[in-house]
Structures are given as structure tokens and as C-alpha cells.
PDB file of N, CA and C in Angstrom:
ATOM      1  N   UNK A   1     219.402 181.277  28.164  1.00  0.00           N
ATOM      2  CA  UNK A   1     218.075 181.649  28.586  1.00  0.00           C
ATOM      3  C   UNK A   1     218.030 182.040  30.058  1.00  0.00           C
ATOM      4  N   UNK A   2     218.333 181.237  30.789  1.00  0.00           N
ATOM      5  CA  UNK A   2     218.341 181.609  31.957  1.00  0.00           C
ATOM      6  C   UNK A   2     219.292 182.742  32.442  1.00  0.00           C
ATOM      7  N   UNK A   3     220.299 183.456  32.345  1.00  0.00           N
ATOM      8  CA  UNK A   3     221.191 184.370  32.063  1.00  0.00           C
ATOM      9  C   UNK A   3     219.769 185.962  32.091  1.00  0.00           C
ATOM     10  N   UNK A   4     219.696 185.486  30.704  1.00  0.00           N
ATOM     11  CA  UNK A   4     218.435 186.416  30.135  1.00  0.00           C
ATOM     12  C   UNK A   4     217.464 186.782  31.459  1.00  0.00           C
ATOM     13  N   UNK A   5     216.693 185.490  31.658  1.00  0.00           N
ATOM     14  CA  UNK A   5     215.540 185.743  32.768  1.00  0.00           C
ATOM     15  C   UNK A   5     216.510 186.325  33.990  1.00  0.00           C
ATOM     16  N   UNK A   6     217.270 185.880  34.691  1.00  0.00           N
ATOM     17  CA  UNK A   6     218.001 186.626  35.615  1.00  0.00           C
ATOM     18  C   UNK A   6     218.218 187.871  35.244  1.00  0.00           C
ATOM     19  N   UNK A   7     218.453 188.531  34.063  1.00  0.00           N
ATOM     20  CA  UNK A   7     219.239 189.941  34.325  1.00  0.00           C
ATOM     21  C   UNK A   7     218.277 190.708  34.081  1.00  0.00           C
ATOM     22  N   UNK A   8     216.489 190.442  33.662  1.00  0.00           N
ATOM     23  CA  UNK A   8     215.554 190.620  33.209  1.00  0.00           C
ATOM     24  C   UNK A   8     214.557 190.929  34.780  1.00  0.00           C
ATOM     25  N   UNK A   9     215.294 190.399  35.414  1.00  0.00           N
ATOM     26  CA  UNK A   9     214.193 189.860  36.666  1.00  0.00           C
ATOM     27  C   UNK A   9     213.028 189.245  36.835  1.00  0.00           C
ATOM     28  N   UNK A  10     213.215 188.053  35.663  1.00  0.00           N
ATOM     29  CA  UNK A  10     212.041 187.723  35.878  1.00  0.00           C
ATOM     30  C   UNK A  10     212.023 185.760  36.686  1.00  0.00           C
ATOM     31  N   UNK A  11     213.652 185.759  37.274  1.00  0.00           N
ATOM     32  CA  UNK A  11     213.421 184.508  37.651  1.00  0.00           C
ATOM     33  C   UNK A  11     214.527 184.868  39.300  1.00  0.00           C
ATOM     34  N   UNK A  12     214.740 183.427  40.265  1.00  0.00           N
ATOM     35  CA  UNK A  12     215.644 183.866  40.917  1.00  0.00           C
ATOM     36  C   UNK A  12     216.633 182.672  40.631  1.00  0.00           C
ATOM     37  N   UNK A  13     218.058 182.905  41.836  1.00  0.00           N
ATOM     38  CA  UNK A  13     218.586 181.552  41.134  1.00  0.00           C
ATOM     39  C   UNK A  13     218.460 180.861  42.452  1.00  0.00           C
ATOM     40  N   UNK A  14     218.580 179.612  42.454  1.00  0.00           N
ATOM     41  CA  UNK A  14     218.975 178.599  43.033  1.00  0.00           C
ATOM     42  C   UNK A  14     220.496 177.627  42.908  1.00  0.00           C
ATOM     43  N   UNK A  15     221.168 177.562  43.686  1.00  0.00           N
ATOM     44  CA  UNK A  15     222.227 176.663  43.276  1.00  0.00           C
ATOM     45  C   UNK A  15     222.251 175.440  43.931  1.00  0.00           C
ATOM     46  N   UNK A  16     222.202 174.707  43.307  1.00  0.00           N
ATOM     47  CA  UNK A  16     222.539 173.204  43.586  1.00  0.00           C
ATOM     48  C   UNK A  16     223.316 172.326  43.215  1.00  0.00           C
ATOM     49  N   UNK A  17     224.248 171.955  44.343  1.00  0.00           N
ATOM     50  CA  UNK A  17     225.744 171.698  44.146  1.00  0.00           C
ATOM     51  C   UNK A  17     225.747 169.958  43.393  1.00  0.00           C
ATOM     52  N   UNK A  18     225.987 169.667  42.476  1.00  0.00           N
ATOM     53  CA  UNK A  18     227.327 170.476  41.674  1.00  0.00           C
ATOM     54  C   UNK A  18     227.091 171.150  40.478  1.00  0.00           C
ATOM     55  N   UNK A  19     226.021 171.643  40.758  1.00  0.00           N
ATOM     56  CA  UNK A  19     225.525 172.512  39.156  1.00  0.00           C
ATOM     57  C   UNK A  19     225.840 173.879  39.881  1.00  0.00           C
ATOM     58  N   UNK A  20     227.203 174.400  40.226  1.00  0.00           N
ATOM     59  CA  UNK A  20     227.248 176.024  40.668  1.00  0.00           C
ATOM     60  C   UNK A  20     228.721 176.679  39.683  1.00  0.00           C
ATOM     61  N   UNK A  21     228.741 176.439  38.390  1.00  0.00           N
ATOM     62  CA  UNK A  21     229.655 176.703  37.832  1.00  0.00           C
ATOM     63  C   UNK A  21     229.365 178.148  37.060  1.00  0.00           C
ATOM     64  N   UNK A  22     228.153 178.509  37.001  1.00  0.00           N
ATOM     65  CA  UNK A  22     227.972 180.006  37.127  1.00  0.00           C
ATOM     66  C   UNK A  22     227.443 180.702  38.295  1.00  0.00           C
ATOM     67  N   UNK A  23     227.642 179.722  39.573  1.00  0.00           N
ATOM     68  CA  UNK A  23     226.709 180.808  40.326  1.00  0.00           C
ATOM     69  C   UNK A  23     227.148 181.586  41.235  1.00  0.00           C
ATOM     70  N   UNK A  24     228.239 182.468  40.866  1.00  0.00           N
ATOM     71  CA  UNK A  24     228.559 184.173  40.975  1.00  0.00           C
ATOM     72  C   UNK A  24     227.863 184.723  39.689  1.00  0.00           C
ATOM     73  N   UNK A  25     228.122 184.461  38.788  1.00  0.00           N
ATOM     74  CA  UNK A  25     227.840 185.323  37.340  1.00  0.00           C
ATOM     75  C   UNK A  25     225.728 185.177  37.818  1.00  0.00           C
ATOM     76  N   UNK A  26     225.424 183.893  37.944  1.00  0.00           N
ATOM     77  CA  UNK A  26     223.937 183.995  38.049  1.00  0.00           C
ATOM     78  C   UNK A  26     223.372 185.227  39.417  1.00  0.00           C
ATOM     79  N   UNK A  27     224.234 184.693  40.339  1.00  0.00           N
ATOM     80  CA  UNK A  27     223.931 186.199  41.354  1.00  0.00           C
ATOM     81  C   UNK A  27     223.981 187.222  41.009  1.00  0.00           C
ATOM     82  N   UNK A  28     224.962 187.811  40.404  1.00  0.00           N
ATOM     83  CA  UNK A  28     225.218 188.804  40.157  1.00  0.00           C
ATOM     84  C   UNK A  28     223.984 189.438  38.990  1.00  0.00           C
ATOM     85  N   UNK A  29     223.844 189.158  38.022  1.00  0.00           N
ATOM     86  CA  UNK A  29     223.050 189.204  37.698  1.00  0.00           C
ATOM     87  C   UNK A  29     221.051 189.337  37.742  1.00  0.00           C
ATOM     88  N   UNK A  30     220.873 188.562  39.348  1.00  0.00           N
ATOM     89  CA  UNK A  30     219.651 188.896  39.818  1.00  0.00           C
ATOM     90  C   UNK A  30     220.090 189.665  40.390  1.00  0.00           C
ATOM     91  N   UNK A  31     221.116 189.947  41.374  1.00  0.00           N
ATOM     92  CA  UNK A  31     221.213 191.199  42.134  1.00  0.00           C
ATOM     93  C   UNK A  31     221.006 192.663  41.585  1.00  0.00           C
ATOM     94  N   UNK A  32     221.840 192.690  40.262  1.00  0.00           N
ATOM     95  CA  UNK A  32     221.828 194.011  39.492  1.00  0.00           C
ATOM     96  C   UNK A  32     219.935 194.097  39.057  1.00  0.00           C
ATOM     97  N   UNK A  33     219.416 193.012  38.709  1.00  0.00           N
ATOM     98  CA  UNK A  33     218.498 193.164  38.433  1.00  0.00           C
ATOM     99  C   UNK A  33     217.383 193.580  39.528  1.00  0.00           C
ATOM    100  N   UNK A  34     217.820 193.405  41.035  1.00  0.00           N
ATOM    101  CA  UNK A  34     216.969 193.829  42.004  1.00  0.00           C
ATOM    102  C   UNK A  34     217.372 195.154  42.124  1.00  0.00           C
ATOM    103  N   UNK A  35     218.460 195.345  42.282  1.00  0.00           N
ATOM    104  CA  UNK A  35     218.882 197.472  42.273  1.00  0.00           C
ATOM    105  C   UNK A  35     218.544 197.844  41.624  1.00  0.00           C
ATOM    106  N   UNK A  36     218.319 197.608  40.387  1.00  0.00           N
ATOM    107  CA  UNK A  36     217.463 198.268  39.197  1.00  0.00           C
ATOM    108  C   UNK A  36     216.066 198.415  39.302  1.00  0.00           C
ATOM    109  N   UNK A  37     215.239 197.357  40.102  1.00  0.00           N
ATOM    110  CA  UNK A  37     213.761 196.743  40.402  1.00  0.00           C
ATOM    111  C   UNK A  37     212.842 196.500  39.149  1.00  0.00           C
ATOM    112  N   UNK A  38     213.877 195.640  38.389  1.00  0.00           N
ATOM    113  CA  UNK A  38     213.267 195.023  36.947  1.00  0.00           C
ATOM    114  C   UNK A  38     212.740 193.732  37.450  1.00  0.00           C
ATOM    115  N   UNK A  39     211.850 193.561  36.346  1.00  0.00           N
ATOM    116  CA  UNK A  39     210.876 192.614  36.464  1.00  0.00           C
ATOM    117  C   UNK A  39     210.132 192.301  37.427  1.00  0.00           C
ATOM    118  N   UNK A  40     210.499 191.462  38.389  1.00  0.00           N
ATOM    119  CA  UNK A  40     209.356 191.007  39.658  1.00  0.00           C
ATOM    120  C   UNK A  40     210.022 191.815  40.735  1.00  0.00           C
ATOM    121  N   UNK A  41     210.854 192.451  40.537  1.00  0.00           N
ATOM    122  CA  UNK A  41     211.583 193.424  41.501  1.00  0.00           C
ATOM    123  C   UNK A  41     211.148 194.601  41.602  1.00  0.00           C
ATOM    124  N   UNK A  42     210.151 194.723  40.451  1.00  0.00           N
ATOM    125  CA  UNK A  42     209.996 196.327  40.349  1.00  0.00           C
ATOM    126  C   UNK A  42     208.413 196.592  40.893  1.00  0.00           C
ATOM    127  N   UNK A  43     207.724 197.972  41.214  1.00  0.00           N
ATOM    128  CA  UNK A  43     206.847 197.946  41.846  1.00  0.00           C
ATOM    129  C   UNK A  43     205.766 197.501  41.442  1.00  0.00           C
ATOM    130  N   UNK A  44     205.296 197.528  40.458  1.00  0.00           N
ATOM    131  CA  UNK A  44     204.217 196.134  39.330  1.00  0.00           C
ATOM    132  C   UNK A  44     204.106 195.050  39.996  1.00  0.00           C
ATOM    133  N   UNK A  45     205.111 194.245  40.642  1.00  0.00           N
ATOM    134  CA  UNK A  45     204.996 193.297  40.869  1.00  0.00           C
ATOM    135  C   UNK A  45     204.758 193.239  42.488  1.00  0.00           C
ATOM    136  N   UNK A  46     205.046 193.890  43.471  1.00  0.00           N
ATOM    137  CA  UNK A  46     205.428 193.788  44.578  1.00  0.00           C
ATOM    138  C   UNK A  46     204.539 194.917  45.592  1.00  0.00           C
ATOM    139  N   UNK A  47     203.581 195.429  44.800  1.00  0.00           N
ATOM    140  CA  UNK A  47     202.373 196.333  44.931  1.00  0.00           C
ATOM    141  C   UNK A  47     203.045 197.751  46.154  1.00  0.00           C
ATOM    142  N   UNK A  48     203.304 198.444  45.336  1.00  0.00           N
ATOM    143  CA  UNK A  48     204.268 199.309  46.224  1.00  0.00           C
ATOM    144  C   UNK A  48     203.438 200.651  45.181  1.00  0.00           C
ATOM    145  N   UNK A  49     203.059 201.262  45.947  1.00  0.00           N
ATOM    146  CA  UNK A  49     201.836 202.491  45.766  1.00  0.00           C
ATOM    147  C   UNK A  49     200.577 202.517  44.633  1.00  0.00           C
ATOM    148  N   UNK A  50     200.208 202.882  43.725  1.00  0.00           N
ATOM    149  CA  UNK A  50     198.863 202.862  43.514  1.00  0.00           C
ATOM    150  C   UNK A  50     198.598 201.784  42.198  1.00  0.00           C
ATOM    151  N   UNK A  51     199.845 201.406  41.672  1.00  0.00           N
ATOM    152  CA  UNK A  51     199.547 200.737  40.397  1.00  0.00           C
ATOM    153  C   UNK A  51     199.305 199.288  40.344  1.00  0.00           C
ATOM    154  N   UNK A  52     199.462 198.879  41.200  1.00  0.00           N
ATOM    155  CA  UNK A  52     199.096 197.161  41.661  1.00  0.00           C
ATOM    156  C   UNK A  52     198.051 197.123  42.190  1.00  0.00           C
ATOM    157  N   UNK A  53     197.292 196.137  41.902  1.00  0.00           N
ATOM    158  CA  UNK A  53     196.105 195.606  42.480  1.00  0.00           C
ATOM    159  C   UNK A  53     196.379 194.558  43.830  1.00  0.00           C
ATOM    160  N   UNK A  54     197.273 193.763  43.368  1.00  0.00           N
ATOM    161  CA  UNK A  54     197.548 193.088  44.343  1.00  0.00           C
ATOM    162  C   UNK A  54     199.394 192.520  43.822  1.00  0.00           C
ATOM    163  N   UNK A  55     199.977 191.643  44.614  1.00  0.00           N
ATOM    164  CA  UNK A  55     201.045 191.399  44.536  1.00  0.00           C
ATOM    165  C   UNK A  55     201.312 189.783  43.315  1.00  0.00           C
ATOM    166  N   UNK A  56     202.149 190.027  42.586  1.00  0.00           N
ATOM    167  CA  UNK A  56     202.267 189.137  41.946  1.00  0.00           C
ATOM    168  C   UNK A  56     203.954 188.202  42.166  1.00  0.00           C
ATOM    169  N   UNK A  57     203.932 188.802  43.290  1.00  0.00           N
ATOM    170  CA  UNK A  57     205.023 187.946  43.860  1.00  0.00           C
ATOM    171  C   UNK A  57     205.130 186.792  45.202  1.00  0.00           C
ATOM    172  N   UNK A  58     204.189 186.903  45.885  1.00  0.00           N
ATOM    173  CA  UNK A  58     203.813 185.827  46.768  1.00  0.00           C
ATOM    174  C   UNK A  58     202.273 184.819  46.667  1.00  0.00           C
ATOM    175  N   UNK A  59     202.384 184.148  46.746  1.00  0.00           N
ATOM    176  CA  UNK A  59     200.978 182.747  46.481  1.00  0.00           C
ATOM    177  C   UNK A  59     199.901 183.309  47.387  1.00  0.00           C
ATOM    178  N   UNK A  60     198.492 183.758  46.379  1.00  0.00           N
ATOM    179  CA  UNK A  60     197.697 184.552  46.948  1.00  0.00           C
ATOM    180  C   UNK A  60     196.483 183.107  46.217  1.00  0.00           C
ATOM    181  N   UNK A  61     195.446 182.976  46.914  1.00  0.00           N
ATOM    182  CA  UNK A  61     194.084 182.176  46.902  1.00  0.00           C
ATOM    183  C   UNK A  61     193.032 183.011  46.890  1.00  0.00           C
ATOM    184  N   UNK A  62     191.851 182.394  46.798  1.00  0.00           N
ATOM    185  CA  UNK A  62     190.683 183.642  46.742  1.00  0.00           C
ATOM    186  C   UNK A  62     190.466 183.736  48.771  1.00  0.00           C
ATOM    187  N   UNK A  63     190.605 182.923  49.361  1.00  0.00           N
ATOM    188  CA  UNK A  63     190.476 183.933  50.319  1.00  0.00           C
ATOM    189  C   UNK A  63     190.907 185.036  50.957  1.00  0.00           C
ATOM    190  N   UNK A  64     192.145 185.394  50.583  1.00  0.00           N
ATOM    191  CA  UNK A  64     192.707 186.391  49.900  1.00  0.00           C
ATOM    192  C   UNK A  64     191.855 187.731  49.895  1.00  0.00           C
ATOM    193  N   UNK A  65     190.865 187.552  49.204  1.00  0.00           N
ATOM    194  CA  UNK A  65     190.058 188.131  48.603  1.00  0.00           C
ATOM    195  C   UNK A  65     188.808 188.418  49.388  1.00  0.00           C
ATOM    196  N   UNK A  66     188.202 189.596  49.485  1.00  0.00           N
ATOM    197  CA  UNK A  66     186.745 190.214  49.854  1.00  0.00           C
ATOM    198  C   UNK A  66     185.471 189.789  49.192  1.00  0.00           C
ATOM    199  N   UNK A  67     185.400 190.494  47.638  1.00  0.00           N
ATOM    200  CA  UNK A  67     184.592 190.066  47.051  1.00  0.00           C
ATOM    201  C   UNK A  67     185.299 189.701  45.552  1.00  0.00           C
ATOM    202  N   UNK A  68     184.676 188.685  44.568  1.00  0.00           N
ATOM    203  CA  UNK A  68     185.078 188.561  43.253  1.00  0.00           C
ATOM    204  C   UNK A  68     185.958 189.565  42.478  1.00  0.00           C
ATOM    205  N   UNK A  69     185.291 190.692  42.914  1.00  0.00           N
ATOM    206  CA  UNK A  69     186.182 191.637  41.787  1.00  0.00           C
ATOM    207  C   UNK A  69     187.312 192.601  42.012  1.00  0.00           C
ATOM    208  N   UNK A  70     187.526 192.093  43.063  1.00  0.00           N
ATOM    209  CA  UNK A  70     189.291 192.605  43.336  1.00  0.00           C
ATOM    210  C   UNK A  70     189.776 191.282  43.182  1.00  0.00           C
ATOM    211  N   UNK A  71     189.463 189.660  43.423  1.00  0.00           N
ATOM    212  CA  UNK A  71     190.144 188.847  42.323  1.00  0.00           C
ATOM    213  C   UNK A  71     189.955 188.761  41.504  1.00  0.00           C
ATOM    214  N   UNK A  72     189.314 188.719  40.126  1.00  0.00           N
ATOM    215  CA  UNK A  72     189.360 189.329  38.637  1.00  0.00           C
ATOM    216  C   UNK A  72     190.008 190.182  38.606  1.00  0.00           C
ATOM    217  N   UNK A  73     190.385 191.269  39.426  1.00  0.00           N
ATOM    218  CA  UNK A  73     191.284 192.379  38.756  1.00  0.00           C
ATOM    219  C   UNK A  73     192.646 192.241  39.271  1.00  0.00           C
ATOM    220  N   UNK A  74     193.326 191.277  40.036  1.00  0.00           N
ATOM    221  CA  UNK A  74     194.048 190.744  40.579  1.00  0.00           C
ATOM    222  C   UNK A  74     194.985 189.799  39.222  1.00  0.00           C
ATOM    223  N   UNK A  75     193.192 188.655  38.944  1.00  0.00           N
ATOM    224  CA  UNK A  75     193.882 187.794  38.030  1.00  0.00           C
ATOM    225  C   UNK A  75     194.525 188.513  36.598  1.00  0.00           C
ATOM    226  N   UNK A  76     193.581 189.374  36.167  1.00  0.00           N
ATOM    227  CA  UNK A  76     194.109 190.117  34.888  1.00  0.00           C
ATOM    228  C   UNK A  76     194.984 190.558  35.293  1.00  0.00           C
ATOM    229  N   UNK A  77     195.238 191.391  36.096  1.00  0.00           N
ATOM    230  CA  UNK A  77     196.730 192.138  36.475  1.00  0.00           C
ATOM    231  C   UNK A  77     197.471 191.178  36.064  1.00  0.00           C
ATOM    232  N   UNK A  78     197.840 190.014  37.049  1.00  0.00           N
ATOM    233  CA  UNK A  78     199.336 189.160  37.031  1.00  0.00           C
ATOM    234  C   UNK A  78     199.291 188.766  35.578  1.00  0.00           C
ATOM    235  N   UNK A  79     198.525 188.255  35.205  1.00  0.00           N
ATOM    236  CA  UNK A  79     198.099 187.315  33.463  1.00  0.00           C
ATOM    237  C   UNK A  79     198.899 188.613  32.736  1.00  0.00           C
ATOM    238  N   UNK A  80     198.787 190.190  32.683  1.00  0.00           N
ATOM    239  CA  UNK A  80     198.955 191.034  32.228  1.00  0.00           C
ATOM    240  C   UNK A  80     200.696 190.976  32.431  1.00  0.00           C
ATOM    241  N   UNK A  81     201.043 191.092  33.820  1.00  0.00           N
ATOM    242  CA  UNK A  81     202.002 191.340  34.154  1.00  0.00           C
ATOM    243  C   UNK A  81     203.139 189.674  34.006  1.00  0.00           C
ATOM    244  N   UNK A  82     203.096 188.935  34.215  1.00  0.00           N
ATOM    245  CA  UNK A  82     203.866 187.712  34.308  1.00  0.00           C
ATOM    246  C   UNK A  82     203.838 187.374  33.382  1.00  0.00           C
ATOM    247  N   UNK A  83     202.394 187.121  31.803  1.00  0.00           N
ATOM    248  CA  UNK A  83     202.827 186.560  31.016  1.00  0.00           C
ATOM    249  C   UNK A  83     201.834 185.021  31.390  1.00  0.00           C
ATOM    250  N   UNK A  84     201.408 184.519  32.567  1.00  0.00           N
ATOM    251  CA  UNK A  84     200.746 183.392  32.407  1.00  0.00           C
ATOM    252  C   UNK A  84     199.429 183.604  33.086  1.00  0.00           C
ATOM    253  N   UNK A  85     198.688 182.936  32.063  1.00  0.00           N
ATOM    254  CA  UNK A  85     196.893 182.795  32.399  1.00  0.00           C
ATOM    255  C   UNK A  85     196.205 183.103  33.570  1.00  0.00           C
ATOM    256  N   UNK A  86     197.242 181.970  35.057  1.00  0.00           N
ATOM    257  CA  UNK A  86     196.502 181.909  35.737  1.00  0.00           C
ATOM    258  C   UNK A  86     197.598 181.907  36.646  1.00  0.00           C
ATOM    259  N   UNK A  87     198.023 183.186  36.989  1.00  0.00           N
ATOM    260  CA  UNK A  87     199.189 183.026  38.142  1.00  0.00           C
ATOM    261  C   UNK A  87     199.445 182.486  39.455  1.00  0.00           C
ATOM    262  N   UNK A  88     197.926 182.892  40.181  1.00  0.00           N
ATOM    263  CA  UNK A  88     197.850 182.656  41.769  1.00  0.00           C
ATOM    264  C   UNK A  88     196.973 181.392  41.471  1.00  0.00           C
ATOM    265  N   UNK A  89     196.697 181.091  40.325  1.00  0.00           N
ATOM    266  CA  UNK A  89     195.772 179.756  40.732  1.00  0.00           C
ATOM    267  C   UNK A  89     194.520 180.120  41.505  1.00  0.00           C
ATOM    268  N   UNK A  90     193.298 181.366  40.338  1.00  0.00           N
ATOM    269  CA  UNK A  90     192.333 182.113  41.121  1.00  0.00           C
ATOM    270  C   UNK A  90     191.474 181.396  40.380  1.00  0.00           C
ATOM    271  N   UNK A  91     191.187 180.827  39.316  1.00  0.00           N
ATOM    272  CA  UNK A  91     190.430 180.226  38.278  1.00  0.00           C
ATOM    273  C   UNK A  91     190.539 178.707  38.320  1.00  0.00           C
ATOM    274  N   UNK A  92     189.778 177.926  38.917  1.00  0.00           N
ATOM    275  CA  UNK A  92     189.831 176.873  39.329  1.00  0.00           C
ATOM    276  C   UNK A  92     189.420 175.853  37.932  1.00  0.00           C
ATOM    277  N   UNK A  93     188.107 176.436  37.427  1.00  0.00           N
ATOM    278  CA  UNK A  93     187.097 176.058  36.442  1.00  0.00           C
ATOM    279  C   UNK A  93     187.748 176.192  34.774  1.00  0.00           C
ATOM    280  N   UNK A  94     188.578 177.090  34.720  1.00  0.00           N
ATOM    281  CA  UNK A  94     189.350 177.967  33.627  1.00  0.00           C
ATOM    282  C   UNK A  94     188.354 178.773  32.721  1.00  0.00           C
ATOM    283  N   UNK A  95     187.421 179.327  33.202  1.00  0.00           N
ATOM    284  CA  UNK A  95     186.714 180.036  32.895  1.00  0.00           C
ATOM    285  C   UNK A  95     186.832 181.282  32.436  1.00  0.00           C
ATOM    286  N   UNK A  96     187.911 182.173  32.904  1.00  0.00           N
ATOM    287  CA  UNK A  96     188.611 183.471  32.825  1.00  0.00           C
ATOM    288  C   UNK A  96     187.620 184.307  34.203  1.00  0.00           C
ATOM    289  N   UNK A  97     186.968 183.780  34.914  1.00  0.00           N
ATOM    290  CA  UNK A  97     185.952 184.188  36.146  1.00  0.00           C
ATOM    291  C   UNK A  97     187.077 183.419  37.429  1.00  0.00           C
ATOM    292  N   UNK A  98     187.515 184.881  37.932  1.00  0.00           N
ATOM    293  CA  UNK A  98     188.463 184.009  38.853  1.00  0.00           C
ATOM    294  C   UNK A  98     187.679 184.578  40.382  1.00  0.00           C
ATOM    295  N   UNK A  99     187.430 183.330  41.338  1.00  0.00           N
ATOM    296  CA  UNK A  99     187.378 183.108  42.529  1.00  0.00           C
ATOM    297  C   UNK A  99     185.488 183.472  42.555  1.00  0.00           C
ATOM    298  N   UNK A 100     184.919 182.424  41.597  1.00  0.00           N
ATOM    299  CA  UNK A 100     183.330 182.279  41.708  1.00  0.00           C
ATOM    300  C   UNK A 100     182.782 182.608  42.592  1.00  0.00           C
ATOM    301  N   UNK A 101     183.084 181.904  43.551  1.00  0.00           N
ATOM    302  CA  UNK A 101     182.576 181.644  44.942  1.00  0.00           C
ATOM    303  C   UNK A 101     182.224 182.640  45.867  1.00  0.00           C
ATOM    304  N   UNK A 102     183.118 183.985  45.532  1.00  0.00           N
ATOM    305  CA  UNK A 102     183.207 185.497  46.229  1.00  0.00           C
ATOM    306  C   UNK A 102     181.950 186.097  46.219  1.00  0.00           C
ATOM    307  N   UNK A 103     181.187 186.876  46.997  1.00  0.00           N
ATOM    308  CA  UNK A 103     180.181 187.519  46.783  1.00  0.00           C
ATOM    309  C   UNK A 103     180.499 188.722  45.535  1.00  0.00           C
ATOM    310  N   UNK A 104     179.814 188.927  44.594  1.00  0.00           N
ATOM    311  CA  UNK A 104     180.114 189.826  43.747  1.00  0.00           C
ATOM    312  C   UNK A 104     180.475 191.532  44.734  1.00  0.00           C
TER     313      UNK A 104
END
């Protein structure tokens, strides 16, 4: 599994000694997967010209945010893109209404 998510780009590795008995094969593997810019490598994720709303690769909060609905379209993006509900942790309430508090 993890093999998979590495060559997929959708994880990074960490090594921690003495668990490094693949970790050339695990590098190698995110690396190819960053030259390629698969998964969180690729511009979807890392908001690199018009198709991202926002970045789904660094820890974003609603202040972050202007008004509500560039976080709603933030939260659907990543939920869209990553695969989980509530990526940045914008939906406090679990409402699917992410970052209430924003002036509309």
C-alpha cells in the first residue's frame, strides 16, 4: 500500500531508523512521482494557474479566508481532490457549510 500511495503521489515518506529497509526504493518512488507532478505534486493540488481554488497542500483555517464562499469552494475542491470530507479542517460543526463565521 504504501509503495502504491508513494508512486501515486499521494503520500510522502518518512524514515525512521530502524524501519529504513526500503527507504531508497520509498524515495525513489516519491521522487519519480514529483517529476511527473502526480497527485499532490501536480498543479490541482499546489494551486499553480487557474484550476485551484486554493492549495490543498499546506494547513489553511478560515482566516485564511475573506468571505465564506471562497471557503466552501476551497472545502469542496480538496473533499473533491484528496478524497476526505474535511481536509483543512474548514467545517467545525460538520455541517458541509465550511467557515460560518465569514461574512457571506
Amino acid at each position: 500500500e504504501e509503495a502504491v500511495l508513494l508512486a501515486q503521489g499521494y503520500a510522502e515518506t518518512l524514515h525512521i531508523s530502524p524501519n529504513s529497509k526500503y527507504k531508497d526504493v520509498f524515495s525513489d518512488l516519491m521522487e519519480n512521482a514529483k517529476d511527473l507532478g502526480l497527485g499532490m505534486w501536480g498543479t490541482e493540488f499546489t494551486n499553480e494557474g487557474d484550476k485551484a481554488p486554493c492549495t490543498c497542500m499546506e494547513d489553511l483555517n478560515c482566516s485564511d479566508f475573506d468571505i465564506q464562499g471562497k471557503a466552501q469552494e476551497c472545502f469542496e475542491y480538496c473533499k473533491k481532490v484528496t478524497g476526505q470530507r474535511d481536509f483543512h479542517g474548514l467545517d467545525s460543526d460538520k455541517d458541509g457549510k465550511a467557515c460560518e463565521s465569514l461574512p457571506e
